[in-house]
Protein backbone atom coordinates (compact mmCIF):
# COMPACT_ATOMS: atom_id res chain seq x y z
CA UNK A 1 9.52 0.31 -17.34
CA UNK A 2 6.62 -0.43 -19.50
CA UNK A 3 3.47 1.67 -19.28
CA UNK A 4 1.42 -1.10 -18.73
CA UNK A 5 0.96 -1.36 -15.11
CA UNK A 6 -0.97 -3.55 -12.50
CA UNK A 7 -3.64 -1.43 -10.47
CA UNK A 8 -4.49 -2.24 -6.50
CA UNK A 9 -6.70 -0.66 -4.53
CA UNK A 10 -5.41 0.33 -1.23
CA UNK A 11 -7.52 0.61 2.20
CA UNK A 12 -6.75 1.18 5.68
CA UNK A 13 -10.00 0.55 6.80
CA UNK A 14 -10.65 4.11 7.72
CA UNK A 15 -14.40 4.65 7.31
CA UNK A 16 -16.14 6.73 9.84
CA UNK A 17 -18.56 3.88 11.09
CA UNK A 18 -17.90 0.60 13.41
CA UNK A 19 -15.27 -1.60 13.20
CA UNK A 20 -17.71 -4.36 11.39
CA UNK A 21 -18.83 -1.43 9.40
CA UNK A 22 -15.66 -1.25 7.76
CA UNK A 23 -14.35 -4.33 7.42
CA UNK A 24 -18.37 -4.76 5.58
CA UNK A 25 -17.69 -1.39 3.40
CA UNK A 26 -13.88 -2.51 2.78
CA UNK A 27 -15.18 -6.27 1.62
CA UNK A 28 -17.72 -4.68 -0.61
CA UNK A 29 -14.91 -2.02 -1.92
CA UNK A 30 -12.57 -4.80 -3.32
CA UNK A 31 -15.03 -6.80 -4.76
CA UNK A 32 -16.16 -3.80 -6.60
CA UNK A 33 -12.43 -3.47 -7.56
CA UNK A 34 -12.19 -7.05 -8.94
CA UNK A 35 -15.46 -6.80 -11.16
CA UNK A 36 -13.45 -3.54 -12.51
CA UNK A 37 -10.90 -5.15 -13.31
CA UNK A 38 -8.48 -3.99 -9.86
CA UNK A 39 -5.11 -6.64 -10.51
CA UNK A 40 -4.73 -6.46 -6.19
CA UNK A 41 -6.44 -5.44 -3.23
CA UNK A 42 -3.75 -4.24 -0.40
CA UNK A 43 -4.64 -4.05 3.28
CA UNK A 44 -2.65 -1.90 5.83
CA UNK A 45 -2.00 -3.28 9.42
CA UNK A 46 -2.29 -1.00 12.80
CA UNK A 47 -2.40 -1.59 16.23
CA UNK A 48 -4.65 0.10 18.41
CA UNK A 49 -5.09 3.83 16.88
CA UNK A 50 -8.95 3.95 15.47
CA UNK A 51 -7.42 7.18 13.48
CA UNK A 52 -4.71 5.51 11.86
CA UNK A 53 -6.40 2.35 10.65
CA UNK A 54 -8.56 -0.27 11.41
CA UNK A 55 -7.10 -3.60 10.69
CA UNK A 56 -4.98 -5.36 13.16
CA UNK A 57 -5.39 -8.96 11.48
CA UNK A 58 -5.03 -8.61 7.96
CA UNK A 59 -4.32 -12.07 7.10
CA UNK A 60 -7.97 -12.59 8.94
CA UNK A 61 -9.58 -10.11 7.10
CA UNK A 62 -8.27 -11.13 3.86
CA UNK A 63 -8.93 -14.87 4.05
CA UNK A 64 -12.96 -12.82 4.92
CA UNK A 65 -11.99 -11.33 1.41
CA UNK A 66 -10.58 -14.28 -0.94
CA UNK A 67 -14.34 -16.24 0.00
CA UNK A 68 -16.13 -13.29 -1.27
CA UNK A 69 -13.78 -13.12 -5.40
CA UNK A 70 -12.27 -15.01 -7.28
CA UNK A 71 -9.06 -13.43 -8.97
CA UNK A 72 -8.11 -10.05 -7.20
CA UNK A 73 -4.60 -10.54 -5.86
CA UNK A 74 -4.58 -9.85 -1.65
CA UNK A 75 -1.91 -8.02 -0.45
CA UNK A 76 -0.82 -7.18 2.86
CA UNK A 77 0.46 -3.39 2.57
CA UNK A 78 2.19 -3.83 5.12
CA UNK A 79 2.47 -6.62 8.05
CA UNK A 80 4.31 -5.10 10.88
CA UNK A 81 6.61 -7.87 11.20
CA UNK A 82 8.70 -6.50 14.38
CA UNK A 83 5.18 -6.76 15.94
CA UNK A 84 4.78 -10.77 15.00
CA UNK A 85 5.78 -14.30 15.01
CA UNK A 86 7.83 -15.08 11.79
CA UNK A 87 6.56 -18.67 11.77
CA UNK A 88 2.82 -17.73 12.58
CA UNK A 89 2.57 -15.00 9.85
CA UNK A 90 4.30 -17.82 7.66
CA UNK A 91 1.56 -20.65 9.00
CA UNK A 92 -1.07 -18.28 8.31
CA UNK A 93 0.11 -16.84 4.96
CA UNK A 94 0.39 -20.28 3.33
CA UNK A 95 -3.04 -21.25 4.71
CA UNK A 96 -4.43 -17.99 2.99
CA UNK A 97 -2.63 -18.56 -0.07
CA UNK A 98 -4.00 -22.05 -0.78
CA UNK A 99 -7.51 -21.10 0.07
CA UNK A 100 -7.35 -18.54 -2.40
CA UNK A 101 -5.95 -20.24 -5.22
CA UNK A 102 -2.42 -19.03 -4.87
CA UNK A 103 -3.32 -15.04 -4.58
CA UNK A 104 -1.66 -13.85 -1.60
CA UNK A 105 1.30 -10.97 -1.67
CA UNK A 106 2.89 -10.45 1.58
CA UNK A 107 4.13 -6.68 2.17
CA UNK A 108 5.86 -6.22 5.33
CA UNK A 109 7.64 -3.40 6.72
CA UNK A 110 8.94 -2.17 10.17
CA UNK A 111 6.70 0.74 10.91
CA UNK A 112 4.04 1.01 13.36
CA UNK A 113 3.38 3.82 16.26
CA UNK A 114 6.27 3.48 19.23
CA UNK A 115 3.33 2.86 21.85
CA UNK A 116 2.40 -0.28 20.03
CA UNK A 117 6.25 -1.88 20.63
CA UNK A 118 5.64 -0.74 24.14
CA UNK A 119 2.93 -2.89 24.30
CA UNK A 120 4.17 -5.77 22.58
CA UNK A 121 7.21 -6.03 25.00
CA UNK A 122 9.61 -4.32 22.30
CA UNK A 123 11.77 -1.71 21.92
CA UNK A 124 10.70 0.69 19.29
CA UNK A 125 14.33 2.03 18.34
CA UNK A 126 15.16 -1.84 17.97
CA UNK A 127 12.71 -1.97 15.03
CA UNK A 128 15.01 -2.13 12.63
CA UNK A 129 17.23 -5.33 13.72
CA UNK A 130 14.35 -6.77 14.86
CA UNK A 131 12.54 -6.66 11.52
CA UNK A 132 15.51 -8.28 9.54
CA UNK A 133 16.07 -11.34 12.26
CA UNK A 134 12.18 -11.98 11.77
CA UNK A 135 12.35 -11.59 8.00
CA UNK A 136 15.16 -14.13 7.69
CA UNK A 137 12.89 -16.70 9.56
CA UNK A 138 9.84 -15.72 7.63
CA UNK A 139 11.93 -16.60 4.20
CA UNK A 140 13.42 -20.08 5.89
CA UNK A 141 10.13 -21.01 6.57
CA UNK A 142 9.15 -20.02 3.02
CA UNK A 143 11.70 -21.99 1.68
CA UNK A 144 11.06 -25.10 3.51
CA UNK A 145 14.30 -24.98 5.92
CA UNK A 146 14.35 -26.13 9.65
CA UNK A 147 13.31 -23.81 11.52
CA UNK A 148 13.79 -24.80 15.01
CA UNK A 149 13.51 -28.46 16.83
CA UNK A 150 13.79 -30.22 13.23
CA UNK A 151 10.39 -28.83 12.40
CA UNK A 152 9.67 -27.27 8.91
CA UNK A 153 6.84 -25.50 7.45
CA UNK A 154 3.87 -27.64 6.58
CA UNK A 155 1.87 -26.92 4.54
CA UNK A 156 4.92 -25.49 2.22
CA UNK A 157 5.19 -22.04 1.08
CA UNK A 158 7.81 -21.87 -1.59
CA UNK A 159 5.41 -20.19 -3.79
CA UNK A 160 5.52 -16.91 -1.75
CA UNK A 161 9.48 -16.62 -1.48
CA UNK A 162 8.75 -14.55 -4.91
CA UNK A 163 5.85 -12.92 -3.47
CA UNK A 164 7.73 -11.00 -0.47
CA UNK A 165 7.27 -7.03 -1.17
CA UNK A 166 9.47 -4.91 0.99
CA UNK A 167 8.42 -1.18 2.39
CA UNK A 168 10.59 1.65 3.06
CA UNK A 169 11.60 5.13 3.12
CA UNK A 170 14.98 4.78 2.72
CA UNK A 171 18.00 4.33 -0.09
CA UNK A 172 19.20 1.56 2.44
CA UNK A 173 15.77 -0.27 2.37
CA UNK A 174 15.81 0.20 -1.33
CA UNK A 175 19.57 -1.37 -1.27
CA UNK A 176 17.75 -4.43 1.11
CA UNK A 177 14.63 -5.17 -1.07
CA UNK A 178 17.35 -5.25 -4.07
CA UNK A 179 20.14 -7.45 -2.55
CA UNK A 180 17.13 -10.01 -1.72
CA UNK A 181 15.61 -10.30 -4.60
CA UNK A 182 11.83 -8.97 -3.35
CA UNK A 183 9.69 -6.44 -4.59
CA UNK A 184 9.98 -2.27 -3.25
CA UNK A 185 7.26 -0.98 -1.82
CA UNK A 186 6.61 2.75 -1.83
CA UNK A 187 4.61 5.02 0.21
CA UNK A 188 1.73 7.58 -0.91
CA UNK A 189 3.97 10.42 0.58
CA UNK A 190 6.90 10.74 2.88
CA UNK A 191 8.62 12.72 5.96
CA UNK A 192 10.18 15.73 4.60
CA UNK A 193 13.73 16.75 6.39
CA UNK A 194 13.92 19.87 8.06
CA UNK A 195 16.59 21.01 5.54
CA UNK A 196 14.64 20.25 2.30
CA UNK A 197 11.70 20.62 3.15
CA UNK A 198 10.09 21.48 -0.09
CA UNK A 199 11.51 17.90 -1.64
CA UNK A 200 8.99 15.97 -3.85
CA UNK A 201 8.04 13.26 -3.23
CA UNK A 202 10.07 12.02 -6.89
CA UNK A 203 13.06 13.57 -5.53
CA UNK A 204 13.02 11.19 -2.32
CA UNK A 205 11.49 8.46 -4.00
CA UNK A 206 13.80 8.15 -6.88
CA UNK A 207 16.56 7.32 -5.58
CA UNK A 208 15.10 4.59 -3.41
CA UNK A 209 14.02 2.75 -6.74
CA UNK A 210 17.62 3.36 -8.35
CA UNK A 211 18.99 1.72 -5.17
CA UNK A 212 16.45 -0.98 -5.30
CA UNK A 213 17.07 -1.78 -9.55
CA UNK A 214 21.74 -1.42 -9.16
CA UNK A 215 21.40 -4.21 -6.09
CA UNK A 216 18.70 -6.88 -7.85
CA UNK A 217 20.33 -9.91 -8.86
CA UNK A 218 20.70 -10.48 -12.69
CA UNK A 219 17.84 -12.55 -14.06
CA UNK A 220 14.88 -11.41 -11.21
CA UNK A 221 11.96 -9.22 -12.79
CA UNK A 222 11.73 -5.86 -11.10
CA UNK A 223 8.59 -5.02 -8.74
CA UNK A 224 7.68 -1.90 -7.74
CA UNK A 225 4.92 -0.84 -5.98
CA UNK A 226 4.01 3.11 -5.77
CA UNK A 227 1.08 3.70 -3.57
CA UNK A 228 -0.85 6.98 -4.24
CA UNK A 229 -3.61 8.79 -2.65
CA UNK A 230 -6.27 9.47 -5.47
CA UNK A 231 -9.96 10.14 -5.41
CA UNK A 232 -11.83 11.04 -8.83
CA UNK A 233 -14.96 12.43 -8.60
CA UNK A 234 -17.54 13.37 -11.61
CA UNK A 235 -17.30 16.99 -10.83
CA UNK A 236 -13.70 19.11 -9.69
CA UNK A 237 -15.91 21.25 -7.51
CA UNK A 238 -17.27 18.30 -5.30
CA UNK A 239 -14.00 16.51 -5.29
CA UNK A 240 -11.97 19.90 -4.20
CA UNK A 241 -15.17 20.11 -1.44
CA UNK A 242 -13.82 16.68 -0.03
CA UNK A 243 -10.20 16.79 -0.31
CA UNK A 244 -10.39 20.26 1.92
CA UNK A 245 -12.43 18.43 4.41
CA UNK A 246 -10.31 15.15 4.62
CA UNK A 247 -7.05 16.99 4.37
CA UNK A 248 -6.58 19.48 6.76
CA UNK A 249 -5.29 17.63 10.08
CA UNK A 250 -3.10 15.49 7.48
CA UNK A 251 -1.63 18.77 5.75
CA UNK A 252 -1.06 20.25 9.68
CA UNK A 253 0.63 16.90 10.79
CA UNK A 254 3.06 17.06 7.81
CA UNK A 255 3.89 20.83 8.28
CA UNK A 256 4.80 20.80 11.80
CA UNK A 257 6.58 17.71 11.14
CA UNK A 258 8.78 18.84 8.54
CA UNK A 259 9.14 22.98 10.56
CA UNK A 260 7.39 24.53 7.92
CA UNK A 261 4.10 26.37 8.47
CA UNK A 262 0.70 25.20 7.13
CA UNK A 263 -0.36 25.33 4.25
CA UNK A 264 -2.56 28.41 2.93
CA UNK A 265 -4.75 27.33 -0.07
CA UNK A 266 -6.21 24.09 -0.93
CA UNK A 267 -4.02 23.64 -3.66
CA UNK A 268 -1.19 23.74 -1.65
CA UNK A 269 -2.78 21.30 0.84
CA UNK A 270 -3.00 19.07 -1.69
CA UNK A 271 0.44 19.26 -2.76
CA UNK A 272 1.95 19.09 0.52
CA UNK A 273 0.31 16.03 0.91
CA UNK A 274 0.90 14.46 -2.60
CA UNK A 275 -2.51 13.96 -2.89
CA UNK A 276 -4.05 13.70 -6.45
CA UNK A 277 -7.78 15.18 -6.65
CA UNK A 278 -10.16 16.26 -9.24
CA UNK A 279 -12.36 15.69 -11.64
CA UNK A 280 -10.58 12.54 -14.47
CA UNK A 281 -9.44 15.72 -16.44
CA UNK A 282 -7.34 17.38 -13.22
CA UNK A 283 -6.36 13.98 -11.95
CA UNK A 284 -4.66 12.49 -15.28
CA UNK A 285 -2.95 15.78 -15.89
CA UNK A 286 -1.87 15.19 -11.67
CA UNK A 287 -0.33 11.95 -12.25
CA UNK A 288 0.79 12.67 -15.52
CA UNK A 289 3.31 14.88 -13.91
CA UNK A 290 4.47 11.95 -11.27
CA UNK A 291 8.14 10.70 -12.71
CA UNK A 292 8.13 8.02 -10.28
CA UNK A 293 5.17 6.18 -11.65
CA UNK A 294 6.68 5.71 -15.03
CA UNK A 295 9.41 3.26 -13.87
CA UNK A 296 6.99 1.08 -11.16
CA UNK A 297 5.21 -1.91 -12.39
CA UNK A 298 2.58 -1.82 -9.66
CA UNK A 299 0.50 1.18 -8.77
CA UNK A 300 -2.32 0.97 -5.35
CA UNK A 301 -4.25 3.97 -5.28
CA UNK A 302 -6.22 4.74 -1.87
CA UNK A 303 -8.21 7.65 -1.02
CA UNK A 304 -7.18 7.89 2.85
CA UNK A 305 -6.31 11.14 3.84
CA UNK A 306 -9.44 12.25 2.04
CA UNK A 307 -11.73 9.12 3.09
CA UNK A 308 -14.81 10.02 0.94
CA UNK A 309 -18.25 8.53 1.65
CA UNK A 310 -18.56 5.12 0.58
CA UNK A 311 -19.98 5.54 -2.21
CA UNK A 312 -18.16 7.83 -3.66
CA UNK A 313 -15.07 5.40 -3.21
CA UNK A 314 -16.51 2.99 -4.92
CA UNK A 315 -17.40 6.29 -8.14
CA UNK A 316 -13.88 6.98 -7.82
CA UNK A 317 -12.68 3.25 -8.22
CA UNK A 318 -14.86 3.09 -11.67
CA UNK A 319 -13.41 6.49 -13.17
CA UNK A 320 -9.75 5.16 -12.27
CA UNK A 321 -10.30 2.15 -14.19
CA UNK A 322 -12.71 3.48 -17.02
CA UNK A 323 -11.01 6.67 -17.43
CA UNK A 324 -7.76 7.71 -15.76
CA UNK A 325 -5.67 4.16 -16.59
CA UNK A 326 -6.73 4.39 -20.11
CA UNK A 327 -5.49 7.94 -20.60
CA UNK A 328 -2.48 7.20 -19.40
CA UNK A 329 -1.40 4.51 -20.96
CA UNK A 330 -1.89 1.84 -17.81
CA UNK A 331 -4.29 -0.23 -19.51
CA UNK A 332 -7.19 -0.55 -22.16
CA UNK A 333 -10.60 0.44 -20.70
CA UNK A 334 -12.64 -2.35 -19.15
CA UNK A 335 -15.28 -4.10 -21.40
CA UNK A 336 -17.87 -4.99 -18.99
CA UNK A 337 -20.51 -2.81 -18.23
CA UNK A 338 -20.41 -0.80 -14.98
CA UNK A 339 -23.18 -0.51 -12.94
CA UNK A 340 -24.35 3.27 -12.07
């Protein structure tokens, strides 16, 4: 893949403040991102859970968004699609993408907590099925097929059948995202298995993306998206200071999950939970050392587990894009001036 990549800023709305508190902060975040020089903004969907994210309308929220810039991309990272009408995501997708000047990627993936099926009517082990039957409808719509009672999709959406991203865990999901022609979308970290579980995260996620690259038809570009947690700060000390603070029930969560006990330093936390902290020194040498973000075309960084003060979110966006990208080969340094 080439070393030129497309950077996105990732939230899941996780600020400790009111729910119009962080959809505010979160606005203010991207549009900070797009005078950087951010490629996409991606939004995360949850149901219910204030701990797990704030956002249950992220078409909503971004169409807030798109009035506010001008050429950020808005991505949806993901829509729960077991959780919603095909034809209304579809309805409200095309609406989004034509007020903002044809910017809108649509991520979707089957996750979500079990409770939230429950209270949606659905079966939480029929995710799965149920995600497919309401992706096929989501692409007929797309593509300007009937879709029921000789009705079609008005107004048209063709323009998004190339701008469906897929998420998953899984070889098989890779195998899916391939065989359909959309793009992969990979997580910040993933569930370790009892039997391996000191795996890194390359070693689960590298396979997905070989998967994903044997199964896409001849003649489609590749996309892959590789979401990261990152947060830069102007001193390692300060940085360290946060990530111990914003790690710790994370880091426990993960442990118990994959048998193993917790971990004992901070350095380990931070492994465990594929987290890359520092200072733009310790965080270039972090990534550096990431296999899996040489062969993606799309990289979204986000600083949840860590969730920094706001303004130190928005510090950390302007050394990603002034200093980390550049050392790495991403992209050339921004010319515009950034604001201190």
């Amino acid at each position: 893949m080439t070393r030129t990549k497309r950077l996105g800023f990732f939230t899941r709305l996780l600020d400790d403040v009111s729910p119009a508190e962080r959809y505010r902060l979160a606005t203010e975040q991207i549009v900070h991102a797009e005078k950087l020089g951010f490629d996409a903004a991606w939004v995360a969907q949850h149901h219910f859970h204030r701990d797990e994210g704030g956002l249950p309308s992220p078409l909503v929220f971004l169409t807030h968004v798109a009035a506010r810039t001008k050429s950020i991309r808005l991505g949806t990272g993901i829509i729960t699609l077991p959780l919603e009408l095909p034809l209304r995501v579809a309805e409200d997708a095309v609406v989004l993408d034509l007020l903002s000047n044809g910017r809108v990627e649509i991520g979707i993936g089957s996750g979500g907590t079990p409770e939230s099926f429950t209270a949606f009517g659905l079966d939480s082990a029929q995710r799965g099925p149920i995600n497919g039957a309401n992706l096929t409808l989501l692409r007929k719509a797309f593509a300007g097929e009937e879709v029921g009672g000789g009705n079609r999709l008005y107004p048209e959406g063709k323009a998004l059948l190339d701008r469906i991203w897929q998420a998953t865990f899984s070889v098989e999901g890779g195998v899916r995202a391939g065989q359909a022609g959309d793009g992969l979308m990979l997580s910040r970290t993933q569930p370790r298995s009892k039997d391996k579980p000191d795996a890194s995260l390359a070693d689960l996620q590298q396979p997905i993306i070989d998967a994903y690259l044997e199964n896409l038809p001849a003649g489609v570009e590749p996309r892959i998206l590789a979401s990261r947690t990152l947060f830069v700060a102007d001193e390692q000390a300060k940085a360290l200071e946060w990530a111990d603070q914003g790690l710790r029930g994370f880091g426990e969560k993960i442990a118990a999950a994959a048998g193993i006990g917790g971990p004992s330093s901070l350095s380990d936390l931070i492994a465990l939970t594929d987290s890359h902290v520092g200072n733009a020194t310790a965080v270039i040498e972090s990534l550096a050392s990431d296999p899996v973000l040489d062969r993606v075309t799309d990289i979204s960084f986000q600083v949840h587990s860590i969730d920094p003060p706001h303004e130190l979110i928005l510090r950390s966006l302007e050394l990603t894009t002034t200093q980390v990208a550049p050392a790495l080969g991403w992209r050339s340094a921004p010319s515009i001036a950034i604001a201190s």
